[in-house]
Protein backbone atom coordinates (compact mmCIF):
# COMPACT_ATOMS: atom_id res chain seq x y z
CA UNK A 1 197.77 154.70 9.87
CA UNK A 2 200.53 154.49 7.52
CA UNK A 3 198.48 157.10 4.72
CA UNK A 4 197.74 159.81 7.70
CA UNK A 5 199.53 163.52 7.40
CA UNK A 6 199.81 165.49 10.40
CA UNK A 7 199.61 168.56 9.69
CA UNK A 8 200.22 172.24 12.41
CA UNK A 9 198.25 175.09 11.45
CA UNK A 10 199.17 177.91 13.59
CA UNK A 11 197.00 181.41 14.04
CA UNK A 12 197.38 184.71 15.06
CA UNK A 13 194.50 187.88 15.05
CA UNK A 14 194.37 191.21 16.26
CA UNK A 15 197.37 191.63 16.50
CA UNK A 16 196.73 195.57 16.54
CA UNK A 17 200.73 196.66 16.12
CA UNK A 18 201.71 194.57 19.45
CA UNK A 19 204.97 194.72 17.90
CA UNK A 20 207.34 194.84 21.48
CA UNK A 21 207.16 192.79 24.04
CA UNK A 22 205.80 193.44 27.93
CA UNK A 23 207.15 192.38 30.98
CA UNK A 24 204.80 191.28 33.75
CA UNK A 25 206.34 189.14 36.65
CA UNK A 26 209.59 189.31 35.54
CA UNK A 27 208.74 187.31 32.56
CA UNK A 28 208.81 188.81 28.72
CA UNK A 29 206.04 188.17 26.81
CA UNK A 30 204.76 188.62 23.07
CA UNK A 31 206.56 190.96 20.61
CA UNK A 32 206.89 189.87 16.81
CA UNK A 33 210.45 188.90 17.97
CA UNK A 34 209.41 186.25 20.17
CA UNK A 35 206.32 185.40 18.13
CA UNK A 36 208.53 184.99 14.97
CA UNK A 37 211.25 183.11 17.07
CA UNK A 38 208.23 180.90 18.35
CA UNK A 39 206.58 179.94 14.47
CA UNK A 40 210.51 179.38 13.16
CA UNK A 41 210.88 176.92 16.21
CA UNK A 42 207.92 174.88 14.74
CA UNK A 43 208.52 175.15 11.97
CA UNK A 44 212.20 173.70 12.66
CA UNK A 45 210.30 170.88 14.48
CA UNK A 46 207.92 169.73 12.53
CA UNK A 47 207.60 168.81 8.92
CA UNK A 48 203.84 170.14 8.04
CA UNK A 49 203.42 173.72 9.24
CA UNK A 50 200.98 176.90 7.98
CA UNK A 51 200.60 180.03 9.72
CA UNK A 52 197.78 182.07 8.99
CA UNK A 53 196.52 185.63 10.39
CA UNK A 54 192.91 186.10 10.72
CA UNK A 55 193.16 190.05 10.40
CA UNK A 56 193.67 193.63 12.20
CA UNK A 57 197.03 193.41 11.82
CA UNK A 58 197.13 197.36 12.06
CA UNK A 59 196.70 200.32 14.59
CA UNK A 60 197.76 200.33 18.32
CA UNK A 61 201.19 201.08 17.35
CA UNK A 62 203.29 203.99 16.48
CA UNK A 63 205.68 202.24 14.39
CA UNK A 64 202.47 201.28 12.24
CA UNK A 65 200.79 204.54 12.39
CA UNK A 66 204.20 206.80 11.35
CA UNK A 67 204.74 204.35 8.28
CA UNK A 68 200.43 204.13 7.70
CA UNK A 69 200.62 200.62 7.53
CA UNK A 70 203.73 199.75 5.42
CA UNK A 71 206.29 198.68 8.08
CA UNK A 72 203.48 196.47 9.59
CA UNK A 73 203.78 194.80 6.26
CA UNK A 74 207.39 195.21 6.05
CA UNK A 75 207.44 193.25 9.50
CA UNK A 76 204.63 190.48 8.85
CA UNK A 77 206.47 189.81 5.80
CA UNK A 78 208.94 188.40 8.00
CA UNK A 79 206.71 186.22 9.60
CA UNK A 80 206.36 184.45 6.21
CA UNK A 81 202.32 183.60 6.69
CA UNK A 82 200.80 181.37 4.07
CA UNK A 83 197.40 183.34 4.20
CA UNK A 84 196.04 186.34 5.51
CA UNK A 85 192.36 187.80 5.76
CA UNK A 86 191.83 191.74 6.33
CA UNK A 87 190.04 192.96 9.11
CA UNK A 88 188.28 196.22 9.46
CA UNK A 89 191.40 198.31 10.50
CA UNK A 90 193.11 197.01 7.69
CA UNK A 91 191.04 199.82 5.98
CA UNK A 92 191.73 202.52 8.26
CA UNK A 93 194.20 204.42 5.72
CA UNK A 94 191.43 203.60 2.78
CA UNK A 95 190.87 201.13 1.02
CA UNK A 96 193.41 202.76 -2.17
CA UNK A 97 196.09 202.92 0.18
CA UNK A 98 195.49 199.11 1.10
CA UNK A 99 195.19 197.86 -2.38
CA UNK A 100 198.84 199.47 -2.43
CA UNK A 101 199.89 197.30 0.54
CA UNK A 102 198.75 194.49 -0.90
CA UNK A 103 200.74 194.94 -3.53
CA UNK A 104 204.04 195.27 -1.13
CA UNK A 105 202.99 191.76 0.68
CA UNK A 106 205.03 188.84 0.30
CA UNK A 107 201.83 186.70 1.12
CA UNK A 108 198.55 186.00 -0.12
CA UNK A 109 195.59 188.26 1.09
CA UNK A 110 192.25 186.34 0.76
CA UNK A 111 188.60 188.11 0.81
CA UNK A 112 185.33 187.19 -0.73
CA UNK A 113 182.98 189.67 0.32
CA UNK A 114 184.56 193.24 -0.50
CA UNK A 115 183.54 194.42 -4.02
CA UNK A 116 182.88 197.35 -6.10
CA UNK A 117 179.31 198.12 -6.42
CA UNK A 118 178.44 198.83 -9.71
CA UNK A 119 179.94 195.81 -11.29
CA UNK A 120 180.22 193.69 -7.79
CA UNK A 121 183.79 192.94 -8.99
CA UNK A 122 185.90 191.56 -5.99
CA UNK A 123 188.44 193.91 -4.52
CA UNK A 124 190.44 190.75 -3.38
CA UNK A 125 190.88 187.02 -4.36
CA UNK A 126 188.90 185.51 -2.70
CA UNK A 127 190.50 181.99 -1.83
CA UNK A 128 193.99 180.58 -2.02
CA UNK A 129 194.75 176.77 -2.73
CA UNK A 130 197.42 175.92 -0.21
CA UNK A 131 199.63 172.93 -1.06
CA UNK A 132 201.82 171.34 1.54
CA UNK A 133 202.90 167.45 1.46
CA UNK A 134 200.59 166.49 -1.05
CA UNK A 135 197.33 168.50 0.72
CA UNK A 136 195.48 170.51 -0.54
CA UNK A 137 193.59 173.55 1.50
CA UNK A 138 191.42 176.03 0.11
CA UNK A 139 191.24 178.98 2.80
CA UNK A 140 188.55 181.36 2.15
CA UNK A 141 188.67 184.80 3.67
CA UNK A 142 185.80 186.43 5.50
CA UNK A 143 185.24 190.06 6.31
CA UNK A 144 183.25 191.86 9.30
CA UNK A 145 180.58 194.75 7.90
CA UNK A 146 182.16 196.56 10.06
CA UNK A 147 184.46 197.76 7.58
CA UNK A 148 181.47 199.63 5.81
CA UNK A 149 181.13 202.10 8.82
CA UNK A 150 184.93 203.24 8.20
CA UNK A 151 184.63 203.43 4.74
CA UNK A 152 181.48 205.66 4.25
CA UNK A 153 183.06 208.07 2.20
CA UNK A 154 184.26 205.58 -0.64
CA UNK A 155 180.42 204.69 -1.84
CA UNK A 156 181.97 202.46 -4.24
CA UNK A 157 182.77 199.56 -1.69
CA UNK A 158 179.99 197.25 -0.39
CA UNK A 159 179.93 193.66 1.42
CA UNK A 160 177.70 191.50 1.95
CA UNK A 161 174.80 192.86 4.81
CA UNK A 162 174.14 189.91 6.70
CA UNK A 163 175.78 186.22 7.45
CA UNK A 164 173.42 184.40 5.10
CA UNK A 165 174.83 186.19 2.35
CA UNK A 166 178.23 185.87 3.20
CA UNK A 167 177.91 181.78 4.05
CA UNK A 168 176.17 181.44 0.05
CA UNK A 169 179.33 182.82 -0.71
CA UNK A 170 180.98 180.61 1.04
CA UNK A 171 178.92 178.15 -0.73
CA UNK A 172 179.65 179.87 -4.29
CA UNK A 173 183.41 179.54 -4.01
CA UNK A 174 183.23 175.86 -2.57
CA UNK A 175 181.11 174.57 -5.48
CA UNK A 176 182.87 176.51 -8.29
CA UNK A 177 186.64 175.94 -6.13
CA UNK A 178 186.37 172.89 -3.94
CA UNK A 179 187.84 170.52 -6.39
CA UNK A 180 188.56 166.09 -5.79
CA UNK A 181 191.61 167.22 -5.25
CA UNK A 182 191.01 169.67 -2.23
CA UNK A 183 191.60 167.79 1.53
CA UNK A 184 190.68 170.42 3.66
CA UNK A 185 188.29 173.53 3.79
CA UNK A 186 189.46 176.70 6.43
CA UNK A 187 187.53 180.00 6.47
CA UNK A 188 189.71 182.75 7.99
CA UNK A 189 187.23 185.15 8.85
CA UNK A 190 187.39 188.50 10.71
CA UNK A 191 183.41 188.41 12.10
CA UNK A 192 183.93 187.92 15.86
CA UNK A 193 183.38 185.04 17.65
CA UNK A 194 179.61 185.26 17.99
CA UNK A 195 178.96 185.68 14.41
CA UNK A 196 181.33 182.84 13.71
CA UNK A 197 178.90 180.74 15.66
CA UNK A 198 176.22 181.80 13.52
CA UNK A 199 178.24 181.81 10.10
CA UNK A 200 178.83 177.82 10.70
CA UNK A 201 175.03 177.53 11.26
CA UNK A 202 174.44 178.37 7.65
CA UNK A 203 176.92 176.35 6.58
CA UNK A 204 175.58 173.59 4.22
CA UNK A 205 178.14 170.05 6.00
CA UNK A 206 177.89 169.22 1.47
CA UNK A 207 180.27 172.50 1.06
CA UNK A 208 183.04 170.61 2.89
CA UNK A 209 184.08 173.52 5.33
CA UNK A 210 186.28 171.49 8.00
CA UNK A 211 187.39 175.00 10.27
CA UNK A 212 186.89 178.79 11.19
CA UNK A 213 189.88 180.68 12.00
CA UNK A 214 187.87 183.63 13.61
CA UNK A 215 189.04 187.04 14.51
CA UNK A 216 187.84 190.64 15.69
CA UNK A 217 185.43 190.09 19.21
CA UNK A 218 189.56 189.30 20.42
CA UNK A 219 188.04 186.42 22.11
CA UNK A 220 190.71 183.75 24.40
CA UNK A 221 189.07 180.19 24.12
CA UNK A 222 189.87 177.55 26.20
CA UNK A 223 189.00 174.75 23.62
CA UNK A 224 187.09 174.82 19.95
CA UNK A 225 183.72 175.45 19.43
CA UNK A 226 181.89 172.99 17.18
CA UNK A 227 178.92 174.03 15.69
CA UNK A 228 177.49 172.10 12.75
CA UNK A 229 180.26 170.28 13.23
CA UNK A 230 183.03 172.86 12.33
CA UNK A 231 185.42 173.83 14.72
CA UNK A 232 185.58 177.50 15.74
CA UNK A 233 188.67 179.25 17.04
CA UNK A 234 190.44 182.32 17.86
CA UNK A 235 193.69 183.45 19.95
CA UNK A 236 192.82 186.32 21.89
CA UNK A 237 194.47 189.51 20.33
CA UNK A 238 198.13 190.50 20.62
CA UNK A 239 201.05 188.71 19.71
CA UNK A 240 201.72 187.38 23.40
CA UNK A 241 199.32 184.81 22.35
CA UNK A 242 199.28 181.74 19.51
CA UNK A 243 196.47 179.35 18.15
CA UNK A 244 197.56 175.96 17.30
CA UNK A 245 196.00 173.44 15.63
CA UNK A 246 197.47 169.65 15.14
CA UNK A 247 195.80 167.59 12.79
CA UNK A 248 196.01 164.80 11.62
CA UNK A 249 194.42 163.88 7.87
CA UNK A 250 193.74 160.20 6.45
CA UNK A 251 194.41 160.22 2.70
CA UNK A 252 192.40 156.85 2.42
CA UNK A 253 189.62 158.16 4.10
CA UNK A 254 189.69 161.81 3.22
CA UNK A 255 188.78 163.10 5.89
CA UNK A 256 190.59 164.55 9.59
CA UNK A 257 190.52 162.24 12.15
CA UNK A 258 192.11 163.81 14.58
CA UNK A 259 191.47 168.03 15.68
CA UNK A 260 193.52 169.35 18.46
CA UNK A 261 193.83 172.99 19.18
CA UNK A 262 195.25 174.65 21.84
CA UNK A 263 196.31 178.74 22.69
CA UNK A 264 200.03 178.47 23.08
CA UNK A 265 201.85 181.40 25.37
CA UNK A 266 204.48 183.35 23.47
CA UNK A 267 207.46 184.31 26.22
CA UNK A 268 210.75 183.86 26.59
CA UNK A 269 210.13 180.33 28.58
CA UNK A 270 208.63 178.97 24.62
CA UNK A 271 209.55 181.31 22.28
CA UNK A 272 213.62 182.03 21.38
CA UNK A 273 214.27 185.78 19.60
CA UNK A 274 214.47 186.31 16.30
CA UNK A 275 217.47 188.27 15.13
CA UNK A 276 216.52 188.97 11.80
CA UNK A 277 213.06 190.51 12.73
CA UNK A 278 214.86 192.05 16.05
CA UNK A 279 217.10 193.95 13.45
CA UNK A 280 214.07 195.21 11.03
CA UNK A 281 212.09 195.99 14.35
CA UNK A 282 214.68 198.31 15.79
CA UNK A 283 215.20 199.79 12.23
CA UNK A 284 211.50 200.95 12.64
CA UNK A 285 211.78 201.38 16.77
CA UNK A 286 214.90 204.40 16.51
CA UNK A 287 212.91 206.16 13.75
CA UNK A 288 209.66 206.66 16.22
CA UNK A 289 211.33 206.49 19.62
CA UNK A 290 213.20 209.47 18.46
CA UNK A 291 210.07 211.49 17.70
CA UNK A 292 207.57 210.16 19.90
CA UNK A 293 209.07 209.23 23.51
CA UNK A 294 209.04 212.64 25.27
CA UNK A 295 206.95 212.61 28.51
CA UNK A 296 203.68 214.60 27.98
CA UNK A 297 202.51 214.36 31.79
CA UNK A 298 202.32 212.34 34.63
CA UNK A 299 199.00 211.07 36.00
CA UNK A 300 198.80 210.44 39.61
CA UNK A 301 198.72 206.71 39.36
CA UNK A 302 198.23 204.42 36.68
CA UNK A 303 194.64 203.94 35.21
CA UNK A 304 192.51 201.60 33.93
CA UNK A 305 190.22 200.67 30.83
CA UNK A 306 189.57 196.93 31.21
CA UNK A 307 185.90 196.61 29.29
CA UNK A 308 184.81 198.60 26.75
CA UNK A 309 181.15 197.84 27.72
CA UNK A 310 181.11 199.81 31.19
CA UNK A 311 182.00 203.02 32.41
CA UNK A 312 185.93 203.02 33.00
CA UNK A 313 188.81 205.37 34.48
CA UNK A 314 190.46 206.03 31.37
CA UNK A 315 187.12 206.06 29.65
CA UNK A 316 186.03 209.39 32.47
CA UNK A 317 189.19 211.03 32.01
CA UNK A 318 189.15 211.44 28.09
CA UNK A 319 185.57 212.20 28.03
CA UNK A 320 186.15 214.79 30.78
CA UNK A 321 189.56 216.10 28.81
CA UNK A 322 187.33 216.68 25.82
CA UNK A 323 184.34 218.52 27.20
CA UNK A 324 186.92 220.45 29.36
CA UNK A 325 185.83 224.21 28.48
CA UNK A 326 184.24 223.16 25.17
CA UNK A 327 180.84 224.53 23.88
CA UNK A 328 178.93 221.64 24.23
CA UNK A 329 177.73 219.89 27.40
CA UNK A 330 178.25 216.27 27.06
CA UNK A 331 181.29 213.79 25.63
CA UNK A 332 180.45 210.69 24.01
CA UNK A 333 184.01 209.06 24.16
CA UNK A 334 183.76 205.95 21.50
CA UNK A 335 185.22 203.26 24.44
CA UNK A 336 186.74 201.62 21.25
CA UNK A 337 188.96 204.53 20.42
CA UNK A 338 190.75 203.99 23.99
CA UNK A 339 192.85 201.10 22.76
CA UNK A 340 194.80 199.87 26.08
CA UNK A 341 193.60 198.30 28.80
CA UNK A 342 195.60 200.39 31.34
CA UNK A 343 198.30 203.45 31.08
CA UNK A 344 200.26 205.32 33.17
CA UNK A 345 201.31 207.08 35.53
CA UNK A 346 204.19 208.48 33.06
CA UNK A 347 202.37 209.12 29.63
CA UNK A 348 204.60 209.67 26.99
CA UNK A 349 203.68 210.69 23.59
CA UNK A 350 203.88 207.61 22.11
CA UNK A 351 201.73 206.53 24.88
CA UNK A 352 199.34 209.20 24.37
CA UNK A 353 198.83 208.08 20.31
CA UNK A 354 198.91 204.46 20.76
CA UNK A 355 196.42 204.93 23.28
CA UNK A 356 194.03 206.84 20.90
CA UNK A 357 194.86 206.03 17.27
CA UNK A 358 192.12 206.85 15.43
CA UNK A 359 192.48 210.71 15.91
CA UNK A 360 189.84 212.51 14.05
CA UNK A 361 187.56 215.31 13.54
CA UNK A 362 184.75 215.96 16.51
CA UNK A 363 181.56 217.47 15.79
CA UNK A 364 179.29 219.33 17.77
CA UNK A 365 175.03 218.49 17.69
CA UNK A 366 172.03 219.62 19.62
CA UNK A 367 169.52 216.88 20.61
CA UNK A 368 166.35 217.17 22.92
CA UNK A 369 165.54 215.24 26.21
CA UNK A 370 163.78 212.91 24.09
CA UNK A 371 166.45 212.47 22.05
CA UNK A 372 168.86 211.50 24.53
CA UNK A 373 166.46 209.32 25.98
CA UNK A 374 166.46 207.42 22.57
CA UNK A 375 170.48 207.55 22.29
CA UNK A 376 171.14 206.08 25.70
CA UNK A 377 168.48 203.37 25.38
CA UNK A 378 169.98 202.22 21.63
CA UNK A 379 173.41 202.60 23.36
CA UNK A 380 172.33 200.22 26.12
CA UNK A 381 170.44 197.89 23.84
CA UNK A 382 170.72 194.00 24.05
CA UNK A 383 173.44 193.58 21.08
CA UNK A 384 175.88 196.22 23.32
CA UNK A 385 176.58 193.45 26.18
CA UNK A 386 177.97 191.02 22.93
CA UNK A 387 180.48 193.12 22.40
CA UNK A 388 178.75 194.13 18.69
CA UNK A 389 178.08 197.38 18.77
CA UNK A 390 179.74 200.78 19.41
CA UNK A 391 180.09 201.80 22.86
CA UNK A 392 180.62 205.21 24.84
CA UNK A 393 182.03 206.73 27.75
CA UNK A 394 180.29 209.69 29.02
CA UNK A 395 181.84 212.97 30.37
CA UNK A 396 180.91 214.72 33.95
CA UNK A 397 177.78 215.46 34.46
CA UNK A 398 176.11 212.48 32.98
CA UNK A 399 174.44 209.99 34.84
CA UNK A 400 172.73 206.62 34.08
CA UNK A 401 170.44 203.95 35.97
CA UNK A 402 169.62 200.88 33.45
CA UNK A 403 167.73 197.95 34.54
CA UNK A 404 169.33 195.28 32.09
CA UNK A 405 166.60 192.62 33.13
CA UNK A 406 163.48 194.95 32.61
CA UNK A 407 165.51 197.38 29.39
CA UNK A 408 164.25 200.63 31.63
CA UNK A 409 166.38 203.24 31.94
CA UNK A 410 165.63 203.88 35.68
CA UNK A 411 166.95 207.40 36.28
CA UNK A 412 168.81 209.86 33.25
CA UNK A 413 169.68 212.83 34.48
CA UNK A 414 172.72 216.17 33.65
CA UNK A 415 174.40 217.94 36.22
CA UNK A 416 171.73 217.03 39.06
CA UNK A 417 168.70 217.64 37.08
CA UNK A 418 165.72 214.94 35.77
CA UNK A 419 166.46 215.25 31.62
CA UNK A 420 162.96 216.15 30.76
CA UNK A 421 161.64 215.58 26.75
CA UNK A 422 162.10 219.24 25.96
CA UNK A 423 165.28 220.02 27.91
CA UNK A 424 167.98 221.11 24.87
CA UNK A 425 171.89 219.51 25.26
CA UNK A 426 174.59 219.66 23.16
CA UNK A 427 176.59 216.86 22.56
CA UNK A 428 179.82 215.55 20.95
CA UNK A 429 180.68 212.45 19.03
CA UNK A 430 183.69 211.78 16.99
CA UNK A 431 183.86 211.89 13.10
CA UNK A 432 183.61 208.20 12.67
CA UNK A 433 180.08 207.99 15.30
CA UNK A 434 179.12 211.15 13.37
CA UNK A 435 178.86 209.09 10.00
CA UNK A 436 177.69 206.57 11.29
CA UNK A 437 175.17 208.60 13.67
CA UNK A 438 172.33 206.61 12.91
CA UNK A 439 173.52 203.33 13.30
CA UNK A 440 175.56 203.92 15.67
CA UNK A 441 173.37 206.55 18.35
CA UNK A 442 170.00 205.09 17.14
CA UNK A 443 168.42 208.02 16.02
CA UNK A 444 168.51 209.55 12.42
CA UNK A 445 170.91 212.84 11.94
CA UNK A 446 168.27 213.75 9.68
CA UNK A 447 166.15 214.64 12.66
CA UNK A 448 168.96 216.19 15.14
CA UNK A 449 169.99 218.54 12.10
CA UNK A 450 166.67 220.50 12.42
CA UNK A 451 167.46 221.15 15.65
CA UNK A 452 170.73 223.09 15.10
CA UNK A 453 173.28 222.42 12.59
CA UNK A 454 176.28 220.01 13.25
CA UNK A 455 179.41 221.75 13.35
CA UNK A 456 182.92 220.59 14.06
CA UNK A 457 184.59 222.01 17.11
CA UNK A 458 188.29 220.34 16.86
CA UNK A 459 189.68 219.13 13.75
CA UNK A 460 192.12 216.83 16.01
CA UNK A 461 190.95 214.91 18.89
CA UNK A 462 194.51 214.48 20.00
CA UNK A 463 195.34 218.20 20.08
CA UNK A 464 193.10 218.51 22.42
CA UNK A 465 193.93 215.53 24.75
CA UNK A 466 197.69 216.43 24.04
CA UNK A 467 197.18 220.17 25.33
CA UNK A 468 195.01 219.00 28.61
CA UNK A 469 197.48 216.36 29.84
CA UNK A 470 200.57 219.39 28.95
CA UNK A 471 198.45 221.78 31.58
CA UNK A 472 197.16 219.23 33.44
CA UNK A 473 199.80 217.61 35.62
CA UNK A 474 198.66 214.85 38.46
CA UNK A 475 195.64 213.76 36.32
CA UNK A 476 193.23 211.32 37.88
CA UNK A 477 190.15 210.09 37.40
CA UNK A 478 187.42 206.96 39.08
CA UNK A 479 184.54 205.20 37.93
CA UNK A 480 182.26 207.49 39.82
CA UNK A 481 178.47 205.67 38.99
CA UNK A 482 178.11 207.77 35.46
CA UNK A 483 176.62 204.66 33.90
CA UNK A 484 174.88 202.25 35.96
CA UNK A 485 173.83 198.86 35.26
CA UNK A 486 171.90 196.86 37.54
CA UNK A 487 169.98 193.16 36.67
């Protein structure tokens, strides 16, 4: 054993601008000051140490959103990772304005499977060689096509369409890349957890991939996944949360021979502060606390959103705040632009953007009874209970049987009434479903044009949820049997 390296890989993902710390039974948890505190301490410890991010760094934060991206860089900087993938928020302020904050990184960004289309030039390296006592790692980063449905507007960007694809690039880089010298093989990929599982299963074992670090379905394992023989894992989301691998490599052998991994809590029991990232963070924190933390409203008690996949308080009380006294009859709420899990009962206005970052344009469309039918039975489809597709929460009015065992929806009716094939409603999606309308709602905006055409109704999503909690004091809402789902 005298030729073995142990090496610590440590992981974050998602970490969504979780940049301050929660208290929940008298205990602090997560924050970059006690994540940052917790890597140092490792890295104190032990002599081998990487720390990679597996993407979605950005949104969820005001301190992200008022500086569009740069003090999250500012602040991960500080974290001093060795790698980084993007995810598909990364590209929420375009993909220009990211190639810009690449530039203001102080670590390596790895992607293989963002390109320009008419020369399929990559927007990103693709792999890094990491060097540390003697090994070497190639980490290979890995993108969701998920970042295609925020980007529809920039018709120059592409990625690969399916997982075959992206694994023969895998392939690709490993035969052109994956030199004698190269130990170890890591693909930091931001595909969710179930697509990870099918990514290794088109791995060819000759390529010499030894681990997926996995991001995006914010999945908390218990222990790694093997499949083909590759480890999969991922740490949750957050940054009250850290994956740790310990390793341990046999140069005579080349090859690991021994994989532990582990999610390690980040509080104040593990994890010491930071001072030099507590004294960039509450550079950022006076800027926005002095614009954003005014009280908006108080809601009558606090309210939740645990599951994006089922109807939810906070999920019935935006839809309802939107089709509040609008011209259209029905709110499809994206349940992924609701970004916390619960809020209240005092909403501030940081609260209030946090809580819905993504604040866009919404636009008005007139479907049939048939078409609806069609919506709500894509919306409900098989891939929606994976966590893999774009979900909704539906305003008053709506309701919902669906047998998930027999994939009949049982009973669909509005305001009382059987929705009959020629009935006429007019519904409301957000600028990002709207471009997405027919991947997203399952039927093609070709065919709802004819029947009136789309218009948008607010240019600001928040203006309007801003102005309803200001007039709205007490606020409350209950999930009320809107959606049903019965096996």
């Amino acid at each position: 054993m005298n030729n073995v390296t142990k090496l610590t890989i440590l992981h974050s993902n998602d970490m969504h601008g979780d940049f301050l710390p929660t208290v929940k039974d008298g205990v602090e948890t997560g924050g970059l000051v006690r994540l940052s505190g917790y890597i140092n301490k490792i890295r104190e410890e032990r002599k081998n140490v990487l720390y990679l991010i597996a993407g979605d760094m950005f949104r969820g934060s005001v301190i992200d959103s008022e500086y569009q991206g740069l003090s999250t860089i500012d602040l991960v900087n500080n974290l001093r990772p060795n790698a980084a993938t993007i995810g598909n928020h990364e590209v929420d302020y375009g993909i220009a304005h990211l190639l810009f904050l690449e530039k203001c990184a102080r670590f390596p960004i790895v992607n293989a499977n963002l390109f320009v289309t008419m020369n399929n030039a990559r927007l990103f390296t693709p792999y890094i060689n990491l060097e540390i006592d003697g090994l070497r790692i190639l980490v290979i980063g890995i993108l969701t096509d998920e970042v295609l449905a925020s980007t529809k507007g920039e018709k120059i960007i592409g990625s690969f369409i399916d997982l075959k694809a992206a694994a023969k690039e895998v392939g690709i880089i490993c035969d052109n890349y994956r030199t004698v010298n190269t130990d170890m093989t890591v693909l930091l990929t931001h595909i969710g957890y179930e697509k990870d599982i099918e990514l290794a299963q088109h791995l060819d074992p000759e390529w010499g991939v030894n681990m997926i670090i996995g991001g995006h379905s914010h999945t908390f394992l218990e222990e790694a996944t093997y499949v083909n023989g590759v480890p999969i894992v991922q740490a949750g989301t957050g940054t009250g949360i850290i994956g740790k691998i310990d390793l341990q490599y046999d140069r005579d052998r080349r090859e690991i021979v021994d994989f532990k991994w582990k999610c390690e809590p980040v509080n104040e029991k593990t994890a010491p502060k930071d001072p030099l990232m507590e004294d960039l963070l509450e550079g950022y924190r006076t800027v926005t606390d002095g614009k954003y933390k005014r009280v908006v409203t108080r809601w009558a008690r606090k309210l939740t959103h645990p599951s994006r996949e089922q109807e939810t308080e906070m999920g019935n009380l935006y839809a309802d705040a939107m089709q509040f006294e609008s011209s259209f009859d029905i709110m499809l709420m994206g349940s992924g632009s609701i970004r916390k899990k619960e809020l209240g009962p005092i909403i501030e206005y940081q609260d209030m953007i946090e809580n819905t970052p993504f604040d866009d344009c919404v636009w008005m469309l007139k479907v049939t009874g048939a078409q609806w039918r069609r919506i709500v039975k894509h919306i409900l489809r098989d891939d929606a209970w994976k966590g893999e597709t774009e979900f909704y929460q539906f305003s008053t009015g709506v309701r919902i049987k669906y047998n998930k065992t027999t994939r009949v929806i049982e009973e669909l009716k509005f305001n009382g009434e059987d929705v009959t094939d020629d009935m006429e409603l007019k519904i409301a999606v957000q600028n990002y479903h709207y471009r997405n309308f027919d991947e997203f709602l399952g039927v093609p905006l070709e065919e709802v044009k004819k029947n009136m055409r789309p218009r948008v109704v607010a240019t600001s999503l928040n203006n309007i949820v801003e102005e309803f909690f200001m007039t709205h004091d007490g606020l409350d809402a209950h999930v009320e049997g809107r959606l049903e789902v019965v096996e």
